[in-house]
Protein backbone atom coordinates (compact mmCIF):
# COMPACT_ATOMS: atom_id res chain seq x y z
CA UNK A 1 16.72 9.81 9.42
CA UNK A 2 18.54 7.77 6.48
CA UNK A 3 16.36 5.90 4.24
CA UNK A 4 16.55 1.89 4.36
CA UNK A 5 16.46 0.06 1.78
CA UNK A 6 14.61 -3.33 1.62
CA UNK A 7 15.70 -6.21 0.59
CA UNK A 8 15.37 -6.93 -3.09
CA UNK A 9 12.04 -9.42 -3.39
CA UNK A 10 10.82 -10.23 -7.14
CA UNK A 11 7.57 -11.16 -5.25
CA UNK A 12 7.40 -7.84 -4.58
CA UNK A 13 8.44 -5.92 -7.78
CA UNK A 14 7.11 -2.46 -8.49
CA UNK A 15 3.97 -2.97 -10.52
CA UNK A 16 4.61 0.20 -12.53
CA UNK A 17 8.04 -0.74 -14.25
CA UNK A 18 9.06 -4.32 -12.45
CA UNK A 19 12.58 -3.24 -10.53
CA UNK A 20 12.49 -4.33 -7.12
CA UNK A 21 15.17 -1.48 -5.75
CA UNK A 22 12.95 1.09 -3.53
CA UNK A 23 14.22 3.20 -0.57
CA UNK A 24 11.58 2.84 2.58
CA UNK A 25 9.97 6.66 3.14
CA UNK A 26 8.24 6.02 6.55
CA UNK A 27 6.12 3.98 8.37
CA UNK A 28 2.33 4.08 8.69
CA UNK A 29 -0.01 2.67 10.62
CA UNK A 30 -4.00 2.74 9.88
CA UNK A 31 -4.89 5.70 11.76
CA UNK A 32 -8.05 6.61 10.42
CA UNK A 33 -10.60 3.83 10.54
CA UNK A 34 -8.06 1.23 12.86
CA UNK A 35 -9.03 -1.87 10.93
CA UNK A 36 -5.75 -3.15 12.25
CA UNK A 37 -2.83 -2.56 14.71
CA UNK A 38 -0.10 -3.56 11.86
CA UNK A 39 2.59 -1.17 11.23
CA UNK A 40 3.00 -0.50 7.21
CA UNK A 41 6.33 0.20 5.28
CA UNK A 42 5.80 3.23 2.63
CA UNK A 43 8.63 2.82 -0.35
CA UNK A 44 9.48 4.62 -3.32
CA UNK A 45 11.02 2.79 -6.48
CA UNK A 46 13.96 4.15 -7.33
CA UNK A 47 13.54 3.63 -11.17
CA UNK A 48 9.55 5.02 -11.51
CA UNK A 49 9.03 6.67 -7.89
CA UNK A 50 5.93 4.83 -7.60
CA UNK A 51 4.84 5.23 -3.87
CA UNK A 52 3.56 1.80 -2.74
CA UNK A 53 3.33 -0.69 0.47
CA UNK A 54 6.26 -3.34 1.01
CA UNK A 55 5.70 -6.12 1.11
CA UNK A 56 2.73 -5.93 -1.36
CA UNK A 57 -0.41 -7.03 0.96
CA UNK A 58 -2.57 -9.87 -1.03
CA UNK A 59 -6.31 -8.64 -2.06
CA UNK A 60 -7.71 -11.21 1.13
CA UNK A 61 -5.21 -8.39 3.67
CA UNK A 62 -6.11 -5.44 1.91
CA UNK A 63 -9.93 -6.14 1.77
CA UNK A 64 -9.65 -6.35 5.48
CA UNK A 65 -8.33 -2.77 5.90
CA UNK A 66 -11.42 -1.42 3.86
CA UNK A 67 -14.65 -1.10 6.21
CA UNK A 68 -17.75 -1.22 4.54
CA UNK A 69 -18.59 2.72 4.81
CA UNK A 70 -14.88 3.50 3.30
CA UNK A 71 -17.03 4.78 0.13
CA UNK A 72 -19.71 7.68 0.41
CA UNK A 73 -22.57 6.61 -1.62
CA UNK A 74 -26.45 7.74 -0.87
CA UNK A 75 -28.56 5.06 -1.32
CA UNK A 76 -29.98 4.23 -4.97
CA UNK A 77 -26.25 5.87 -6.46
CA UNK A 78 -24.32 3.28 -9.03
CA UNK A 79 -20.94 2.71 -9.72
CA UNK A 80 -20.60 2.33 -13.68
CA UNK A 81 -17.04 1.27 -15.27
């Protein structure tokens, strides 16, 4: 299988260096807890190598692929910064 190549998109620049050339590495789909159906593009930039979704999904889509058990926490634990 040749990897495609997606359309330049400043919208969706890499966040580690800014280009917005990546090759497309495979498609995914949320297999493990099936919050959704949709199919997701996997890219690589080809300056950094930074492994990332195209197109970027805003924080209101990717909150929605996050159920509330995603995290293993017994009760009383804290997350500190």
């Amino acid at each position: 299988m040749t990897p495609t190549h997606p359309t330049p998109d400043p919208a969706n620049a890499c966040l580690a260096c800014g280009s917005t050339d990546c090759r497309t590495l495979f498609h995914a789909t949320d297999r493990l807890y099936a919050t959704t159906s949709k199919s997701f593009l996997v890219v690589e930039c080809s300056r950094c190598r930074l492994i990332r979704l195209y197109p970027k999904p805003s924080p209101e889509e990717l909150s929605t692929y996050y159920p509330t058990n995603y995290w293993h926490a017994n009760p009383g634990d804290q997350i500190t910064a």
